[in-house]
C-alpha atoms as a PDB file:
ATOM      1  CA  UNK A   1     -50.795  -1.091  61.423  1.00  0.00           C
ATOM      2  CA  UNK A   2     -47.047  -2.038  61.758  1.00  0.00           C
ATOM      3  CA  UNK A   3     -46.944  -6.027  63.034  1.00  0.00           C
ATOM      4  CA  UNK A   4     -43.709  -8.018  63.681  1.00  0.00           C
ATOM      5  CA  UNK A   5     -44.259 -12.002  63.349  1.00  0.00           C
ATOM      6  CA  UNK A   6     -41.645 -13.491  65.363  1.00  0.00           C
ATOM      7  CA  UNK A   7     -39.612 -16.821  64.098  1.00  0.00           C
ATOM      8  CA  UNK A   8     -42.040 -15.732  61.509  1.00  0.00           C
ATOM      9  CA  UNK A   9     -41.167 -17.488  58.547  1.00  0.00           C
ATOM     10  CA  UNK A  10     -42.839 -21.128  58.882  1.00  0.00           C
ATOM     11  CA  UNK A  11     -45.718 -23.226  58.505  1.00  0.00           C
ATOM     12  CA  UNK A  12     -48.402 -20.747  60.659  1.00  0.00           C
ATOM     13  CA  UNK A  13     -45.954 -17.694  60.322  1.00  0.00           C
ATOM     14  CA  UNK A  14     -46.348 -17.398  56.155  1.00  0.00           C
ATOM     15  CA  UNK A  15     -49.853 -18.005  56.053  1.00  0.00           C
ATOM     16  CA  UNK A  16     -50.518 -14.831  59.100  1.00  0.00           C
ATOM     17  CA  UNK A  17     -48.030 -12.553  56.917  1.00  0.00           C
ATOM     18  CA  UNK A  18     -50.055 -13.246  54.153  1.00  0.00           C
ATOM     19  CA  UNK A  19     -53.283 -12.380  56.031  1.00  0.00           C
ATOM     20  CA  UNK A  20     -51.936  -9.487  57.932  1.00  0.00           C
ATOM     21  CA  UNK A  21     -50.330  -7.879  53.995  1.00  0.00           C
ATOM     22  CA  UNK A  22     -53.213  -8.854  52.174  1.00  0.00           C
ATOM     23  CA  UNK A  23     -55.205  -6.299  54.977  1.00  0.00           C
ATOM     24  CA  UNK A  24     -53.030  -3.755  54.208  1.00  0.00           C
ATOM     25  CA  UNK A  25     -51.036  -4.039  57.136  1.00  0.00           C
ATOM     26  CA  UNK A  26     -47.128  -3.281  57.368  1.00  0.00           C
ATOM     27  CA  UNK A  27     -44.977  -6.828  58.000  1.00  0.00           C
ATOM     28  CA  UNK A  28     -41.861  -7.344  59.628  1.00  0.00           C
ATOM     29  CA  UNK A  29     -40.592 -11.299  60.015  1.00  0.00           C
ATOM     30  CA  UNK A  30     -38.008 -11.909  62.580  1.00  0.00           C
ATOM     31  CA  UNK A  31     -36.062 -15.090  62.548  1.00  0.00           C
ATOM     32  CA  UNK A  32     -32.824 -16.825  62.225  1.00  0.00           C
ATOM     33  CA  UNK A  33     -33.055 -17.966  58.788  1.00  0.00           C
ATOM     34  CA  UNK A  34     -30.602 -16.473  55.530  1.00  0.00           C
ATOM     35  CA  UNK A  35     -32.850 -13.576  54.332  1.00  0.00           C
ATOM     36  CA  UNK A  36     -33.488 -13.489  50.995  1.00  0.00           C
ATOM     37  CA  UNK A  37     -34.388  -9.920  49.248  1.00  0.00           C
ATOM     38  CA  UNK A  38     -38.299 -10.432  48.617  1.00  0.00           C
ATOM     39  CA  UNK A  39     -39.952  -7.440  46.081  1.00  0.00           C
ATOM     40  CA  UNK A  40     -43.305  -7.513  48.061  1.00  0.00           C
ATOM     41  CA  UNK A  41     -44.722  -3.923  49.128  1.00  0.00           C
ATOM     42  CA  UNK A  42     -45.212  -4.127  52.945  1.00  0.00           C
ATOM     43  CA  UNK A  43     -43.121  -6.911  53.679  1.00  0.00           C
ATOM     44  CA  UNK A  44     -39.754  -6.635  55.286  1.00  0.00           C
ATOM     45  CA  UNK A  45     -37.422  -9.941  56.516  1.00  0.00           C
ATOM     46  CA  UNK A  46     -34.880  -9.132  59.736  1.00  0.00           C
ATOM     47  CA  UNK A  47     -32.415 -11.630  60.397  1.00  0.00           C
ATOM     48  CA  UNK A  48     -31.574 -12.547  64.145  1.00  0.00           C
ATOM     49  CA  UNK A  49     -31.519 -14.928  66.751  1.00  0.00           C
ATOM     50  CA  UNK A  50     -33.893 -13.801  69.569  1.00  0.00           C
ATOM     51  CA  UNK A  51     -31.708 -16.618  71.977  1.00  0.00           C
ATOM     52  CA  UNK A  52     -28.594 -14.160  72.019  1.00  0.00           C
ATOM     53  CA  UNK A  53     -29.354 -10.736  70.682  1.00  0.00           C
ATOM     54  CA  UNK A  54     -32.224  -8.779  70.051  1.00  0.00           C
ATOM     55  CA  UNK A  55     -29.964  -5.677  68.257  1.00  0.00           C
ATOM     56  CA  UNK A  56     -31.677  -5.637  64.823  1.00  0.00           C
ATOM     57  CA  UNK A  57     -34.889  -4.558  66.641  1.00  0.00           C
ATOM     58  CA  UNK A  58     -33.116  -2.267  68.221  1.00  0.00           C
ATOM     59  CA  UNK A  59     -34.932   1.052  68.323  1.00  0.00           C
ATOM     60  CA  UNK A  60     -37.950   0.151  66.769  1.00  0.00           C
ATOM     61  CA  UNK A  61     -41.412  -0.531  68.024  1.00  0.00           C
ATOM     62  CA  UNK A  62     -44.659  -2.027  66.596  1.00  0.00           C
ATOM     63  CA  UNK A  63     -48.540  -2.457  67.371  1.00  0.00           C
ATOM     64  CA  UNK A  64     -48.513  -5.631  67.117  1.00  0.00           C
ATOM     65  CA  UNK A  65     -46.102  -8.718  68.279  1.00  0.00           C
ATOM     66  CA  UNK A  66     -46.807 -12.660  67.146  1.00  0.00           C
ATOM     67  CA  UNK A  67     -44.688 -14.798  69.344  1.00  0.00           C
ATOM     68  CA  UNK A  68     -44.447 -17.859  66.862  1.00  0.00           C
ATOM     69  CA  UNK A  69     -41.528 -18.889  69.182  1.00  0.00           C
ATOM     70  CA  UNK A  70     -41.763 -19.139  72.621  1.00  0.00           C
ATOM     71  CA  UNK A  71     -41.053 -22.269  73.335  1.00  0.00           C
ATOM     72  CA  UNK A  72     -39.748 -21.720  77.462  1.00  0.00           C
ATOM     73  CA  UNK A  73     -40.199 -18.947  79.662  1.00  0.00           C
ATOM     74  CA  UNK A  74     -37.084 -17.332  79.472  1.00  0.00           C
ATOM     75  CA  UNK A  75     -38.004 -16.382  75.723  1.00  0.00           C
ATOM     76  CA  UNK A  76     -40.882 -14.440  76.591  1.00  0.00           C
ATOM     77  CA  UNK A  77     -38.710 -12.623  79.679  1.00  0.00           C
ATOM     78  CA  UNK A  78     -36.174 -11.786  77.571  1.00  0.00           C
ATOM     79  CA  UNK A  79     -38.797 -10.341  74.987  1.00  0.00           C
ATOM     80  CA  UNK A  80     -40.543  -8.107  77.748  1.00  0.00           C
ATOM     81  CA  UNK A  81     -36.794  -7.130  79.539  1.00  0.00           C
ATOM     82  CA  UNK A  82     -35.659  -5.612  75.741  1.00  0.00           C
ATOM     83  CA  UNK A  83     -38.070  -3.277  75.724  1.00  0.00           C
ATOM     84  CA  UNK A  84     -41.599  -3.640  77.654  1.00  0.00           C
ATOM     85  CA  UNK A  85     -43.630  -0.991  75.318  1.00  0.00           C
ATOM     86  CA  UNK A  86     -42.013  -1.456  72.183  1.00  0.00           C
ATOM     87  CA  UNK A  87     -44.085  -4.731  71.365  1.00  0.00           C
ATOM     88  CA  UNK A  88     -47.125  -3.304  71.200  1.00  0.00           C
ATOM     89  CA  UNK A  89     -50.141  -5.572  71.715  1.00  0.00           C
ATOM     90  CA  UNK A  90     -48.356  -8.901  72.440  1.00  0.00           C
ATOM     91  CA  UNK A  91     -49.897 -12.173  71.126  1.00  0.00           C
ATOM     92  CA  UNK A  92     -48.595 -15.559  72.730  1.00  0.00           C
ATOM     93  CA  UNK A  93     -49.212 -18.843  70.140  1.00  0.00           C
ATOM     94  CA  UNK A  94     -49.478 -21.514  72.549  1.00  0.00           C
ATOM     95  CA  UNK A  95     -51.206 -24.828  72.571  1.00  0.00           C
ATOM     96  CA  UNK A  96     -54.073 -26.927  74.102  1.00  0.00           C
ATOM     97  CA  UNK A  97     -51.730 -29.338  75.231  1.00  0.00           C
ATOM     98  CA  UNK A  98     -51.338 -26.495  78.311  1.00  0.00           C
ATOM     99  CA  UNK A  99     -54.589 -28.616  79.751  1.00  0.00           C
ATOM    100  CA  UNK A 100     -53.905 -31.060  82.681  1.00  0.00           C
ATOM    101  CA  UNK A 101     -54.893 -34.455  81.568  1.00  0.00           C
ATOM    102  CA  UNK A 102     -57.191 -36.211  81.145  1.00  0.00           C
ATOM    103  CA  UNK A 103     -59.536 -33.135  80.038  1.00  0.00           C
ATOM    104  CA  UNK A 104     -63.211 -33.433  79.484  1.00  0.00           C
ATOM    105  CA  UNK A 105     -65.463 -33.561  76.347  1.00  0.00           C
ATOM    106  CA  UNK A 106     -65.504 -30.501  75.286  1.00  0.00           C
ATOM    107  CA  UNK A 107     -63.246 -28.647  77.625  1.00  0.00           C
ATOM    108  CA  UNK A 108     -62.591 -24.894  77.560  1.00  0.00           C
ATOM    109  CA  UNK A 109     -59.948 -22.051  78.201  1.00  0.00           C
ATOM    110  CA  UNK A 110     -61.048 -22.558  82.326  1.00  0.00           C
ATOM    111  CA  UNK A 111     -59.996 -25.939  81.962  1.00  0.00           C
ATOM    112  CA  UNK A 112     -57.427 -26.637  84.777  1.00  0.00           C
ATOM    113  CA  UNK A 113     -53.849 -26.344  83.243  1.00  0.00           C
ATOM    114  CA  UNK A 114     -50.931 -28.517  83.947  1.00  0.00           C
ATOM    115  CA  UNK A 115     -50.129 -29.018  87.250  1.00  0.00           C
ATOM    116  CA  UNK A 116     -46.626 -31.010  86.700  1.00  0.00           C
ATOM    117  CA  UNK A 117     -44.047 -31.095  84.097  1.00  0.00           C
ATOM    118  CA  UNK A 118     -43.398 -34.686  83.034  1.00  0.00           C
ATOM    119  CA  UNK A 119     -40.349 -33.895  82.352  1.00  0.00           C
ATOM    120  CA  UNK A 120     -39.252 -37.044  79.954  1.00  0.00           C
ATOM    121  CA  UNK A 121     -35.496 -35.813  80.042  1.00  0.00           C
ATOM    122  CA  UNK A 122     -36.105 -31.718  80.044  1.00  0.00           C
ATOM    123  CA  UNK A 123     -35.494 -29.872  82.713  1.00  0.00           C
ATOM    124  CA  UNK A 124     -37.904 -27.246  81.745  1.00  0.00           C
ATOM    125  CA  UNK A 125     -41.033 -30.200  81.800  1.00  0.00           C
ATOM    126  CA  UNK A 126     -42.619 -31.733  78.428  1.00  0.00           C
ATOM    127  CA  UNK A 127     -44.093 -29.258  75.635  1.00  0.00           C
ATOM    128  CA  UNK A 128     -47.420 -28.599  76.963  1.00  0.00           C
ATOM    129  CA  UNK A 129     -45.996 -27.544  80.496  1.00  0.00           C
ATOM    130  CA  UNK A 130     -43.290 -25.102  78.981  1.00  0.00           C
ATOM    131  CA  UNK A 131     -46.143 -23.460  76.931  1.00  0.00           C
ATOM    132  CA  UNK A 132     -48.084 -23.252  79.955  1.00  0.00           C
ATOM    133  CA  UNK A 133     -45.191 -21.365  81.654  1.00  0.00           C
ATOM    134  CA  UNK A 134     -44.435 -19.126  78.557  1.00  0.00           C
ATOM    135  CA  UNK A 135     -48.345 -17.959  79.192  1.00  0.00           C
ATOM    136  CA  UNK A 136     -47.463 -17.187  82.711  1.00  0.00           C
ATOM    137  CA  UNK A 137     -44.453 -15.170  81.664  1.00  0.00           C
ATOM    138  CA  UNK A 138     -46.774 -13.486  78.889  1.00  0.00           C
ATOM    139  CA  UNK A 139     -48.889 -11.556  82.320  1.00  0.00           C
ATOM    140  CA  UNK A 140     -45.951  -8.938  82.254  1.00  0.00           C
ATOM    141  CA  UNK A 141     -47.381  -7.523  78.501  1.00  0.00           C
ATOM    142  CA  UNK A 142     -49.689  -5.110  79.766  1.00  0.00           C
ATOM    143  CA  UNK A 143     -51.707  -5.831  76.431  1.00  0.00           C
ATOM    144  CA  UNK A 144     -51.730  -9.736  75.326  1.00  0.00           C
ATOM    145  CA  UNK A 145     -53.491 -12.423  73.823  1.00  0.00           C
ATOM    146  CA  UNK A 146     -52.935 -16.133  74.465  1.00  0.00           C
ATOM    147  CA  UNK A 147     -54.187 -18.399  71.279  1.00  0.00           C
ATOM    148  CA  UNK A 148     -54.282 -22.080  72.236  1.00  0.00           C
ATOM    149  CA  UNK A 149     -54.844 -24.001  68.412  1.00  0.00           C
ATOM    150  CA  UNK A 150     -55.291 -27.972  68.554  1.00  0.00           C
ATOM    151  CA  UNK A 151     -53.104 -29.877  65.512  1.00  0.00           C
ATOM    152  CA  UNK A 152     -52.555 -27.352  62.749  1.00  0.00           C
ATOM    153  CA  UNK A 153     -52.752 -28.709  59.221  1.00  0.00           C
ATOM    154  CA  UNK A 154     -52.505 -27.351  56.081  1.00  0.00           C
ATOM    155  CA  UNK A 155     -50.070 -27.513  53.149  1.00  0.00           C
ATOM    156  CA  UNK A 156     -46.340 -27.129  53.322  1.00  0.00           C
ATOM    157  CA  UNK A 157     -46.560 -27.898  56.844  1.00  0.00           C
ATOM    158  CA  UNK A 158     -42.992 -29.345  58.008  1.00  0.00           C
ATOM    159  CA  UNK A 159     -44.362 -31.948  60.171  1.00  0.00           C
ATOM    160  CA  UNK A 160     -46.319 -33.752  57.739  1.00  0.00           C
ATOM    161  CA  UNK A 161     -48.094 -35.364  60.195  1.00  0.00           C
ATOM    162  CA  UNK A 162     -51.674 -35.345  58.922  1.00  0.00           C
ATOM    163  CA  UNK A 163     -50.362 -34.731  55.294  1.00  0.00           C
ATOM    164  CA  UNK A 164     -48.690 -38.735  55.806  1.00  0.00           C
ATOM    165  CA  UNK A 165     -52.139 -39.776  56.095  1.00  0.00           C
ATOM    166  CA  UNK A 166     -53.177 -38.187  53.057  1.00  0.00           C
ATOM    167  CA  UNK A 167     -50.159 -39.532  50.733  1.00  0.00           C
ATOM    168  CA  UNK A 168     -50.588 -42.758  51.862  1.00  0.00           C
ATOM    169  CA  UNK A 169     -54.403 -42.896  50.787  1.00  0.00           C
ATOM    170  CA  UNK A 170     -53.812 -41.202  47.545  1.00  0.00           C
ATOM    171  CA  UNK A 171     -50.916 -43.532  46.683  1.00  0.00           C
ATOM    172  CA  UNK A 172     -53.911 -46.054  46.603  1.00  0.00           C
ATOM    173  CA  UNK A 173     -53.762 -49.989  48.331  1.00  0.00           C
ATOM    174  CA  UNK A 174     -54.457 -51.370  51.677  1.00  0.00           C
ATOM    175  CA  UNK A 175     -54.097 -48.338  54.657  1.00  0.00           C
ATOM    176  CA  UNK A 176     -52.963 -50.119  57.810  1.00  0.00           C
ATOM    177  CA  UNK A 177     -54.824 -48.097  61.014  1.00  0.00           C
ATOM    178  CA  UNK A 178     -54.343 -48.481  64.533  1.00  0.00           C
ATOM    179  CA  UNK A 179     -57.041 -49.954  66.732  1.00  0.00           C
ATOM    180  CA  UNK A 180     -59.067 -48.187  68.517  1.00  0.00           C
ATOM    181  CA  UNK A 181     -59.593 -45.997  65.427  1.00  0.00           C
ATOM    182  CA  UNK A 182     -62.892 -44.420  66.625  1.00  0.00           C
ATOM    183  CA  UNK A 183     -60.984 -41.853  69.181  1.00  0.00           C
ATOM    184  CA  UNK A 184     -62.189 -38.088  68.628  1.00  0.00           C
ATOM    185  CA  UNK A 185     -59.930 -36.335  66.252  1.00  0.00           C
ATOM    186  CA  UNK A 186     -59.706 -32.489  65.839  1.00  0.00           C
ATOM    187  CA  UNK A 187     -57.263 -30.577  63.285  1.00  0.00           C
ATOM    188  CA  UNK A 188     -57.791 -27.200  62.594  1.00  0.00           C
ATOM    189  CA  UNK A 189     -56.708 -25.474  58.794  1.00  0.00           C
ATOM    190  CA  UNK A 190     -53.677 -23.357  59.096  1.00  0.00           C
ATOM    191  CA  UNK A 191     -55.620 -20.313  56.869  1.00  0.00           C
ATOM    192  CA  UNK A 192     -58.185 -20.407  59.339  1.00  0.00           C
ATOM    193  CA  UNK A 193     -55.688 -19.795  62.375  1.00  0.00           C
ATOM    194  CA  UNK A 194     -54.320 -17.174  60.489  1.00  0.00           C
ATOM    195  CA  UNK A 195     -57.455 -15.757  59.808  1.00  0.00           C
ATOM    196  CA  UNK A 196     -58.102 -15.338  63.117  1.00  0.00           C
ATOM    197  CA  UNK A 197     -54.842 -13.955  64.331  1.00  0.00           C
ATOM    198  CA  UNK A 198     -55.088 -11.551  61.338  1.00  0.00           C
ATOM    199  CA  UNK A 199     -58.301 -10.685  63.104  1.00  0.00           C
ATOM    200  CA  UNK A 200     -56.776 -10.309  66.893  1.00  0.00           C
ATOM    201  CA  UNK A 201     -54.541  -7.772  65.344  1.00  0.00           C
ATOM    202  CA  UNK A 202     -56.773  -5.572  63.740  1.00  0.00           C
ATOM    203  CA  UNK A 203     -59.392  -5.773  66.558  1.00  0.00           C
ATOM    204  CA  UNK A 204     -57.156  -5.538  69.638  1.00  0.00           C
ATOM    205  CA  UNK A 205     -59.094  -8.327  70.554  1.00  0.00           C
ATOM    206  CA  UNK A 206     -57.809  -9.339  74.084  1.00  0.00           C
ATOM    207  CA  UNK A 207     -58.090 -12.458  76.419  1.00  0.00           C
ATOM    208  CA  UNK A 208     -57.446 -16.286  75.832  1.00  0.00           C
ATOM    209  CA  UNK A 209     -58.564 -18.479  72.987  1.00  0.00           C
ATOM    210  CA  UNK A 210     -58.452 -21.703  71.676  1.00  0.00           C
ATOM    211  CA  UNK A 211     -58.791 -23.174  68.060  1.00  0.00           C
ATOM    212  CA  UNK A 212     -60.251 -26.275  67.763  1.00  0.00           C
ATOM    213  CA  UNK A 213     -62.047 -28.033  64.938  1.00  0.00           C
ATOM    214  CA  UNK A 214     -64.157 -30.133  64.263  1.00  0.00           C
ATOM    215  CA  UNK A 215     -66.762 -29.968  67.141  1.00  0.00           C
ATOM    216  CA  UNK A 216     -68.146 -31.884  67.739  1.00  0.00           C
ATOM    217  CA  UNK A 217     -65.265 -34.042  67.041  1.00  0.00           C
ATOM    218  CA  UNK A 218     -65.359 -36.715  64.421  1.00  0.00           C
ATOM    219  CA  UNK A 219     -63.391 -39.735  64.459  1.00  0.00           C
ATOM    220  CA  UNK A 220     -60.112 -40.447  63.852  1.00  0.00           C
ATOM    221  CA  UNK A 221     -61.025 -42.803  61.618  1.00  0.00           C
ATOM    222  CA  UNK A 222     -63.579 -40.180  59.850  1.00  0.00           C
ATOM    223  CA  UNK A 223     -60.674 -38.003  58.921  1.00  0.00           C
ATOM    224  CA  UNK A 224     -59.280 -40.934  57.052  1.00  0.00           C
ATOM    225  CA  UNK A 225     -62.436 -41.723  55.051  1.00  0.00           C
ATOM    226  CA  UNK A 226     -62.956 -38.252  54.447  1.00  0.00           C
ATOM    227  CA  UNK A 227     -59.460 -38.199  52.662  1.00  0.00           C
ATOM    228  CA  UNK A 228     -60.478 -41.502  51.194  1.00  0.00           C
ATOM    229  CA  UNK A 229     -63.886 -39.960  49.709  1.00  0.00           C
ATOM    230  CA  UNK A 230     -62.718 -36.886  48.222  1.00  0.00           C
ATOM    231  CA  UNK A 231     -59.094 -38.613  46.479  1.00  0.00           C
ATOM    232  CA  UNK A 232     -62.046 -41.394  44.967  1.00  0.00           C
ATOM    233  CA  UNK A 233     -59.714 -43.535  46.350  1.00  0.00           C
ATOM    234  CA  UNK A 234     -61.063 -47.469  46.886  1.00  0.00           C
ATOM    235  CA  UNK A 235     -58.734 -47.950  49.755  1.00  0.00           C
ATOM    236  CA  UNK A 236     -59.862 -50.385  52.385  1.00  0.00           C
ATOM    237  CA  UNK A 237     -58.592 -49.750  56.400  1.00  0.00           C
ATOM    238  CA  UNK A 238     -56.875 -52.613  57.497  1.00  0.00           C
ATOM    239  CA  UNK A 239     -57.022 -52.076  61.351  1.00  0.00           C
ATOM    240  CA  UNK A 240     -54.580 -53.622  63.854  1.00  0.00           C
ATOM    241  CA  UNK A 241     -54.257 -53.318  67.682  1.00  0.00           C
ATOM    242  CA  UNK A 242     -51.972 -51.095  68.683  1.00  0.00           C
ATOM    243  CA  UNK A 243     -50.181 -53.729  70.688  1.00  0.00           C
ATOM    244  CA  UNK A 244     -49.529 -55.691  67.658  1.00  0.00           C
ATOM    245  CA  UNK A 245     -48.387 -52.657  65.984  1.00  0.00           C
ATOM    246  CA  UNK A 246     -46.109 -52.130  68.665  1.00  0.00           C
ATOM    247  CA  UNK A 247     -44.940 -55.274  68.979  1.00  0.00           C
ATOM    248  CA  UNK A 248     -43.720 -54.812  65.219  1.00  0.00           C
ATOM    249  CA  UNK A 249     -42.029 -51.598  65.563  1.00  0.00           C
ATOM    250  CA  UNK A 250     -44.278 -49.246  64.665  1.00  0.00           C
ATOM    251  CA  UNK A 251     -43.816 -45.761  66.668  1.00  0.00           C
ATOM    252  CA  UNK A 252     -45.580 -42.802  67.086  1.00  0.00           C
ATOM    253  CA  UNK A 253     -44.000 -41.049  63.869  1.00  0.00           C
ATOM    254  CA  UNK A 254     -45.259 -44.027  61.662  1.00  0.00           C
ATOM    255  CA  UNK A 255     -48.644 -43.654  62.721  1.00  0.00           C
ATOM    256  CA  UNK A 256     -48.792 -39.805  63.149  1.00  0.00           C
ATOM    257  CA  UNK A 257     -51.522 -37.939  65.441  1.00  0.00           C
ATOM    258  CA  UNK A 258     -53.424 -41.250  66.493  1.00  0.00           C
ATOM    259  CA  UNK A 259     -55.274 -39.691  69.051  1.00  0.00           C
ATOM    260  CA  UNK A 260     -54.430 -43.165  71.566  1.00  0.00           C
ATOM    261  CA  UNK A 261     -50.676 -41.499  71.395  1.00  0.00           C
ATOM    262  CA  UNK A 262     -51.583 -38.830  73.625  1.00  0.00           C
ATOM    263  CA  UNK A 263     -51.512 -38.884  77.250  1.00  0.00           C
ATOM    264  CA  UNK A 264     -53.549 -41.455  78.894  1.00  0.00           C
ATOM    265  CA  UNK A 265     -57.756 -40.352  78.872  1.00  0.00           C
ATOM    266  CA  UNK A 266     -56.927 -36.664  77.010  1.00  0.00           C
ATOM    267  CA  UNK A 267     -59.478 -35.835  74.763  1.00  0.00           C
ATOM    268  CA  UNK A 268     -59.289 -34.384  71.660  1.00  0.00           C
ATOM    269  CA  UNK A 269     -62.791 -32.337  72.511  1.00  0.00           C
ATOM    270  CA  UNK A 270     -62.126 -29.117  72.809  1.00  0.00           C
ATOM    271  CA  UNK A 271     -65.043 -26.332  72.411  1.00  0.00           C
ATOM    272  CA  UNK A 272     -63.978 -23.587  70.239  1.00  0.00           C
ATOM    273  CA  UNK A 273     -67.135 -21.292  70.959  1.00  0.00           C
ATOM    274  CA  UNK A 274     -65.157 -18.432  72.691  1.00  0.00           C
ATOM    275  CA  UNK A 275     -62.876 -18.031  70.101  1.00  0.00           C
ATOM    276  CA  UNK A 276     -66.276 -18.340  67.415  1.00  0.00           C
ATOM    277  CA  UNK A 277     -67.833 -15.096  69.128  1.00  0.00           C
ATOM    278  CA  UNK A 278     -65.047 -13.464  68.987  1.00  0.00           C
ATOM    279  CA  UNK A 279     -64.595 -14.202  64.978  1.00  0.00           C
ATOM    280  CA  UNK A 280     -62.856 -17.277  64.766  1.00  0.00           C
ATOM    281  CA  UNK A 281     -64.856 -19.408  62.019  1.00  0.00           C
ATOM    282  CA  UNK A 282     -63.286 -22.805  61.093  1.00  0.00           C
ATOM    283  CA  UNK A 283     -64.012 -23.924  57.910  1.00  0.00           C
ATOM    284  CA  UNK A 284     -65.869 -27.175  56.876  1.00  0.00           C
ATOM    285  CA  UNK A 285     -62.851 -30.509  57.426  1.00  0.00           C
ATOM    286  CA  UNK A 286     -63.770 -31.401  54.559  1.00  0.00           C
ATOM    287  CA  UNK A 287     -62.603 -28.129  53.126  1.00  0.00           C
ATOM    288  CA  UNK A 288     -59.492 -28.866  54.440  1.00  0.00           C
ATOM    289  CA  UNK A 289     -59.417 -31.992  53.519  1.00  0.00           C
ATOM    290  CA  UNK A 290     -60.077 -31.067  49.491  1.00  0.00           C
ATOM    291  CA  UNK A 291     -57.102 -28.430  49.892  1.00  0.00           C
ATOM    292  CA  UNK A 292     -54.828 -30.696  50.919  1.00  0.00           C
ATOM    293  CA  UNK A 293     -56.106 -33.820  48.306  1.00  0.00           C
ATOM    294  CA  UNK A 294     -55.609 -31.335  45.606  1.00  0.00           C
ATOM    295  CA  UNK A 295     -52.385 -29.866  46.739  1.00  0.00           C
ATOM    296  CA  UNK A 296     -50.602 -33.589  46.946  1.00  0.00           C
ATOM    297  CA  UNK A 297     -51.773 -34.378  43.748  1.00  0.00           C
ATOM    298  CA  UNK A 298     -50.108 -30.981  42.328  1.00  0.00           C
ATOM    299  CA  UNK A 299     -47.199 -32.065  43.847  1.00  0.00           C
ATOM    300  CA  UNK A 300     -47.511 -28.674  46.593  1.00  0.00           C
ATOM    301  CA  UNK A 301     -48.202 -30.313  50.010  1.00  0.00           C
ATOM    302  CA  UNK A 302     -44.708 -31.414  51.537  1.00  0.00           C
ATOM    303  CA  UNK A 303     -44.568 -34.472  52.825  1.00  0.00           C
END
């Protein structure tokens, strides 16, 4: 099978072309970024921006298309006005944050989607809304997939959200956590999202899915300990209200995916069992958590 990953070389993108190769599938990555000449067998780089010209694609066509980078409407438009067949089996990554909140324990792909943008300065509406539009626009592909993952961590991921948490607790001392601390918490490991995708691909596997993990949910404050548990780590959780915190400074960067950041009442709940019959199997957090332990203490998790 040929597959193009689109903005293709990042966190999720790298870890699906690894899947996708190591299936013995053809890979082509698409994205803006210097190409470098890589001696893999079945792997090809293609520079381009898909915001002004979609020439290097030119001519081509595949049986499967990641979009790793819709991120408004008008990108997934312009994808389906170059060329409506040449895509193949389109797959849209989106997000759960396409939910209207507040969602309910345990809420699934029916789950009512946003109904306004909250715009906080865009003109297109907040993240979750523009996804939410970009799987609108995705209806044109007349074979597509929406996959809706919850936080994504794993190693090398450039956010470093979770992987923060996990430097800070290995580094040893006093953790300061924000109060409530007891919110549910799901995070789901970037191999097993790729995994999965790896899996849409091969099995034409149609309809919308999202990836959530844990679920049940733990606690936020469960993740930590877990972290805590497997560095051996004797660090005790000094928690703080999060007005106080506040009141000091702190923003939502220095205390990375607390779930009481979100919007007000959204759970972090979601029930991954669609996307489980269909082959999506998360992997123990704790798993995760090990992986990612191990990886800052080789000095391979970027932070």
């Amino acid at each position: 099978m040929k597959v193009l990953i689109l903005n293709g070389n990042g966190f999720i993108g790298s870890q699906l072309a690894e899947c996708l190769l190591t299936a013995g599938h053809q890979v082509d990555v698409y994205h803006r970024s210097p190409v470098q000449n890589i001696d893999r067998d079945g792997l090809r780089h293609i520079a381009g921006d898909r915001d002004s010209d979609f020439s290097a694609l030119g001519g081509q066509s595949w049986d499967c298309t990641f979009d790793l980078g819709a991120l408004n409407p008008s990108r997934v438009t312009t994808l389906a006005e170059n060329g409506i067949t040449q895509w193949g089996h389109y797959v849209l990554i989106s997000s759960t944050e396409v939910y209207e909140p507040p969602t309910r324990y345990g809420f699934k792909e029916s789950s009512i989607l946003r109904q306004s943008d909250r715009a906080f300065g865009n003109q297109l509406g907040n993240y979750g809304y523009r996804k939410m539009l970009c799987e609108f626009e995705s209806a044109i592909f007349p074979l597509r997939t929406i996959i809706r993952p919850t936080y994504v961590i794993g190693r090398s991921d450039p956010t470093s959200r979770f992987n923060r948490w996990v430097a800070r607790i290995c580094d040893g001392g006093d953790v300061v956590i924000p109060n409530p601390s007891n919110l549910p918490f799901q995070a789901v490991d970037v191999r097993d999202v790729a995994l999965f995708l790896a899996s849409v691909a091969t099995n034409s596997t149609e309809g919308v899915f999202q990836l959530t993990a844990p679920f049940p949910p733990i606690n936020f404050v469960d993740a930590l300990i877990a972290i805590r548990d497997y560095a051996g780590k004797g660090n005790v959780f000094v928690g703080r209200p999060i007005s106080e915190l506040m009141d000091s400074g702190a923003r939502p960067s220095d205390l990375p995916l607390w779930p009481g950041w979100n919007e007000r009442q959204s759970e972090e709940s979601g029930d991954p069992s669609l996307a489980m019959s269909v082959g999506f199997t998360p992997r123990p957090f704790e798993e995760s958590i090990a992986w990612l332990v191990d990886g800052y203490y080789e000095g391979s998790t970027f932070i």
